[in-house]
N, C-alpha and C. Protein backbone atom coordinates (compact mmCIF):
# COMPACT_ATOMS: atom_id res chain seq x y z
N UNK A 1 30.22 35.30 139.05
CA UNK A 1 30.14 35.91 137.74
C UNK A 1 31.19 35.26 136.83
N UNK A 2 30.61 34.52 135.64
CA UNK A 2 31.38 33.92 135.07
C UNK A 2 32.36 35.05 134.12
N UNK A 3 33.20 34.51 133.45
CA UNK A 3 34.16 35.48 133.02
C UNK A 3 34.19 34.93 131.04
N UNK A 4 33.42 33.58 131.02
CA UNK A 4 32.93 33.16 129.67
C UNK A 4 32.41 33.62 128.76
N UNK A 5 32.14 33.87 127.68
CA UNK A 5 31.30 34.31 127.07
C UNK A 5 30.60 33.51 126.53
N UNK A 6 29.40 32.99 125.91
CA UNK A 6 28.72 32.50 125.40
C UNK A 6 28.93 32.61 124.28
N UNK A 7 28.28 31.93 122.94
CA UNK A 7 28.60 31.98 121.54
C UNK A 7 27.11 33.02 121.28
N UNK A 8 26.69 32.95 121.89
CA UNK A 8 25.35 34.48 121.54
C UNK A 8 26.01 35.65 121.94
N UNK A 9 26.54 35.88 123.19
CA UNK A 9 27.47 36.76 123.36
C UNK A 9 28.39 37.60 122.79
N UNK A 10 29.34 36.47 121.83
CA UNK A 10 30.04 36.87 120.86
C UNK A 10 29.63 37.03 120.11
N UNK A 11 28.66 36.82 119.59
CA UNK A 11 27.80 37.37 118.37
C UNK A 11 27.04 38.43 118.24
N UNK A 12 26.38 38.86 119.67
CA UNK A 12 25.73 40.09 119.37
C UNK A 12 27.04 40.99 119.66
N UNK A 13 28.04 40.47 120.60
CA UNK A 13 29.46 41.93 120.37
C UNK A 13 30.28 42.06 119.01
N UNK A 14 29.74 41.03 118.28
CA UNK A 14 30.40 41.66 116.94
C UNK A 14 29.89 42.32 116.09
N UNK A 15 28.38 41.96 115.99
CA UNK A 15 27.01 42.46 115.53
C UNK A 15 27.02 43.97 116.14
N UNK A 16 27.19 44.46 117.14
CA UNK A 16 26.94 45.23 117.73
C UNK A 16 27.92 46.59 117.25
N UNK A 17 29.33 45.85 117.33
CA UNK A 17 30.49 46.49 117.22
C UNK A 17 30.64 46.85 115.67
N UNK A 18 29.74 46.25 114.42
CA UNK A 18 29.74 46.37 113.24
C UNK A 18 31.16 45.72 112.48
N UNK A 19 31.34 44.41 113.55
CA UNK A 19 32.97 43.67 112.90
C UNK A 19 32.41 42.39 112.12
N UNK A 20 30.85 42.75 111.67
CA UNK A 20 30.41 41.57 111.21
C UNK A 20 30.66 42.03 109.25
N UNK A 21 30.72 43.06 109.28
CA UNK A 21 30.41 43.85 107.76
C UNK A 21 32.11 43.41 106.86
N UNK A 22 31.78 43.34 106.26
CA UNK A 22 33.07 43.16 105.22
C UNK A 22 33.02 44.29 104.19
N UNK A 23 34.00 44.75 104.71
CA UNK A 23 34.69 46.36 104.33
C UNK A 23 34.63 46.29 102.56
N UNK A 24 35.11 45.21 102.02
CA UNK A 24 35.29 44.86 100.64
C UNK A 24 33.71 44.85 99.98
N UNK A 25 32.55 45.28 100.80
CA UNK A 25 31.43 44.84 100.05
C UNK A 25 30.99 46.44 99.87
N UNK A 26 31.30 47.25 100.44
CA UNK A 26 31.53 48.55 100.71
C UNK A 26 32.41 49.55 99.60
N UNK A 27 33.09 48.42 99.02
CA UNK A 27 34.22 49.20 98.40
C UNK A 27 34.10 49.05 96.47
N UNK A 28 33.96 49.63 95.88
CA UNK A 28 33.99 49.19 94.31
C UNK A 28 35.10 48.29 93.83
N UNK A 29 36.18 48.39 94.64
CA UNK A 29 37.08 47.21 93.99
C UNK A 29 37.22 46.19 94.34
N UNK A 30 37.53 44.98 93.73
CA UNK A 30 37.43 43.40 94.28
C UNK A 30 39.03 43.42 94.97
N UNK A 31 39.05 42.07 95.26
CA UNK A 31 40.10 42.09 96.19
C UNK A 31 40.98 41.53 95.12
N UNK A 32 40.86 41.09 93.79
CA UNK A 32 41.95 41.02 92.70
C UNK A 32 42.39 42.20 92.78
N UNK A 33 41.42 43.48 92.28
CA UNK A 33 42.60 44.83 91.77
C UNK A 33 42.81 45.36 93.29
N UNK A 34 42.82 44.92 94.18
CA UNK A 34 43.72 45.43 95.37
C UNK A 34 44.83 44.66 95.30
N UNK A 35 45.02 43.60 95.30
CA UNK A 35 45.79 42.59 95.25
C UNK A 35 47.15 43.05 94.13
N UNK A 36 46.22 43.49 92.95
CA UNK A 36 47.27 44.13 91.47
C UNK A 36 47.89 45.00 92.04
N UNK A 37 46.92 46.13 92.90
CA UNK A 37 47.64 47.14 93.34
C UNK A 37 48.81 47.25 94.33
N UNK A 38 48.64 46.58 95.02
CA UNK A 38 49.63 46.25 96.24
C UNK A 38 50.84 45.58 95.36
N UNK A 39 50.82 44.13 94.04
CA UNK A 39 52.36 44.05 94.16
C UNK A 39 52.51 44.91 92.82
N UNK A 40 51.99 46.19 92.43
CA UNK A 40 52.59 46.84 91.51
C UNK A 40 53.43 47.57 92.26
N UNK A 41 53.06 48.41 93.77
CA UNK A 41 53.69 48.96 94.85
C UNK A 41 54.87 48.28 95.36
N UNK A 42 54.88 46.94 95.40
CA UNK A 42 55.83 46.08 95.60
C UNK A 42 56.91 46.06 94.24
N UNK A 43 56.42 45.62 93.30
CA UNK A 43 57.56 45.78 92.33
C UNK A 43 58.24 46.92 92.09
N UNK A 44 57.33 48.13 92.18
CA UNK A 44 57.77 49.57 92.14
C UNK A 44 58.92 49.95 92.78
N UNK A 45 58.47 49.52 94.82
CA UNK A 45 59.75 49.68 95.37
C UNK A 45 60.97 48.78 95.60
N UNK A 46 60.58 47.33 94.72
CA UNK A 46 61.40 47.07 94.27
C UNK A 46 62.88 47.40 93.03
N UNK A 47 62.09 47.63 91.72
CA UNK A 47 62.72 48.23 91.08
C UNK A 47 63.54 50.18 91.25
N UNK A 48 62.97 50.42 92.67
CA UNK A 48 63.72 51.57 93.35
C UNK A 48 64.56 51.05 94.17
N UNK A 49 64.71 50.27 95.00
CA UNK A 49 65.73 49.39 95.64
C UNK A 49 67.30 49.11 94.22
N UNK A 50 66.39 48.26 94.14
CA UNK A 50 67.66 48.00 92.64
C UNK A 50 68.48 49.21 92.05
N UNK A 51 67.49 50.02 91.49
CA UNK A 51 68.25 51.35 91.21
C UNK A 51 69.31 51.91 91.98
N UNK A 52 68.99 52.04 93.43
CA UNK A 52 69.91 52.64 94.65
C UNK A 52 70.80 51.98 94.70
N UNK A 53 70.72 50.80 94.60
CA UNK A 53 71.73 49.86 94.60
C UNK A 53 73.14 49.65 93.61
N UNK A 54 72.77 49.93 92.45
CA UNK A 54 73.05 49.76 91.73
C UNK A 54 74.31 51.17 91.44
N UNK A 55 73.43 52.26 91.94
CA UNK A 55 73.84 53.49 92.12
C UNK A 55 75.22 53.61 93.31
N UNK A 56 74.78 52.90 94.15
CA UNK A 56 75.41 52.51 95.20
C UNK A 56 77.13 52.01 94.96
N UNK A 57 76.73 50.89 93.96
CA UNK A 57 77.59 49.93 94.03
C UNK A 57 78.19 50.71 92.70
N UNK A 58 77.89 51.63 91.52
CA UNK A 58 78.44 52.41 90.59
C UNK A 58 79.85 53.41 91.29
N UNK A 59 79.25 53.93 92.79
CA UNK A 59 80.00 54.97 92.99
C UNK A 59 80.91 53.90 94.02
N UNK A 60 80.75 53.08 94.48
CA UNK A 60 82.24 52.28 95.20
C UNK A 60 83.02 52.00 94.03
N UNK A 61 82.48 51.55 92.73
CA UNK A 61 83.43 51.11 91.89
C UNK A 61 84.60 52.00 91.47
N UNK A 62 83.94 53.28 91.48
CA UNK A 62 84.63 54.71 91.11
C UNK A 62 85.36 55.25 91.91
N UNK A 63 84.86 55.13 93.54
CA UNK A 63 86.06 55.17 94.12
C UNK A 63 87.31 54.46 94.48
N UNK A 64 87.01 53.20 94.30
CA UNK A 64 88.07 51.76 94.30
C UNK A 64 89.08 51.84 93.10
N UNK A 65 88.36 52.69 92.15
CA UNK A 65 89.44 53.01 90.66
C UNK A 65 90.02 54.38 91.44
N UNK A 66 89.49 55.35 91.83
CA UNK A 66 90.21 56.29 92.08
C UNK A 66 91.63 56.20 93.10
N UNK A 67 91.15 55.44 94.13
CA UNK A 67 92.03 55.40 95.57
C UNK A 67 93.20 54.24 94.67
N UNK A 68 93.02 53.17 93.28
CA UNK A 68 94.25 52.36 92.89
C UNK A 68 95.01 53.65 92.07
N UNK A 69 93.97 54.61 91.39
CA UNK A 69 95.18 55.93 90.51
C UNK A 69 95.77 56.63 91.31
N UNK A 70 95.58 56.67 92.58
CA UNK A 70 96.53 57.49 93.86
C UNK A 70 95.36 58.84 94.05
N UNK A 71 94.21 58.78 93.31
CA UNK A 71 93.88 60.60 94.03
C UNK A 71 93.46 60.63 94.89
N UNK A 72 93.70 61.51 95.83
CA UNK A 72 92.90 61.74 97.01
C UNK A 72 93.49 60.91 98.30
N UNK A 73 94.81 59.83 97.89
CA UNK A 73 95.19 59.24 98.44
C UNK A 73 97.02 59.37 98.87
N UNK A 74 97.25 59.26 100.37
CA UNK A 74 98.69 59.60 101.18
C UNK A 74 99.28 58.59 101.21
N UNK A 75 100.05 57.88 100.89
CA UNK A 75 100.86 56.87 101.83
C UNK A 75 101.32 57.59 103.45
N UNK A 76 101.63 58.59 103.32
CA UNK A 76 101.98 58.74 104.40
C UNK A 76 100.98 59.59 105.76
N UNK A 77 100.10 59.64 105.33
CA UNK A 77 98.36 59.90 106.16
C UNK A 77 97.96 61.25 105.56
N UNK A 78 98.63 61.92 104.82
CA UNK A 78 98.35 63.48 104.80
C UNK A 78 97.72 63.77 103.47
C-alpha cells in the first residue's frame, strides 16, 4: 500500500474538503478594503503605542525632576 498520493487524489481531497472555494468570492469586500482595513488597525495601534509611550516617558521625566528637588527622597535611606 503505497503511502503517495496521486495528483487526482489531491484533487478530489480538496474538492471534497471544500479548500478549493475562495472565501473572498463569498465575501462583498475585495481584498483592497480588507487590506485598508487591516493597516488602519495597524496604524491605530500604532498611534496607541506612541501615546503610551509618550505617556510613559512624560511621567519618568517628572519623576527624574522630582527625585533632583529632593521629594520623596533620603540620603540617608529613610
Amino acid at each position: 500500500m503505497s503511502r503517495e498520493l496521486s495528483q487526482t487524489g489531491i484533487k478530489e481531497f480538496i474538492a471534497a474538503n471544500g479548500l478549493d472555494l475562495d472565501v473572498l468570492d463569498k465575501r462583498e469586500e475585495t481584498v483592497e478594503a480588507l487590506r485598508q482595513e487591516c493597516n488602519f488597525f495597524i496604524r491605530s495601534f500604532m498611534n496607541y503605542l506612541e501615546d503610551r509611550l509618550s505617556v510613559i516617558e512624560h511621567r519618568l521625566n517628572r519623576l527624574e525632576q522630582l527625585v533632583k528637588e529632593g521629594y520623596g527622597y533620603h540620603k540617608d535611606g529613610m
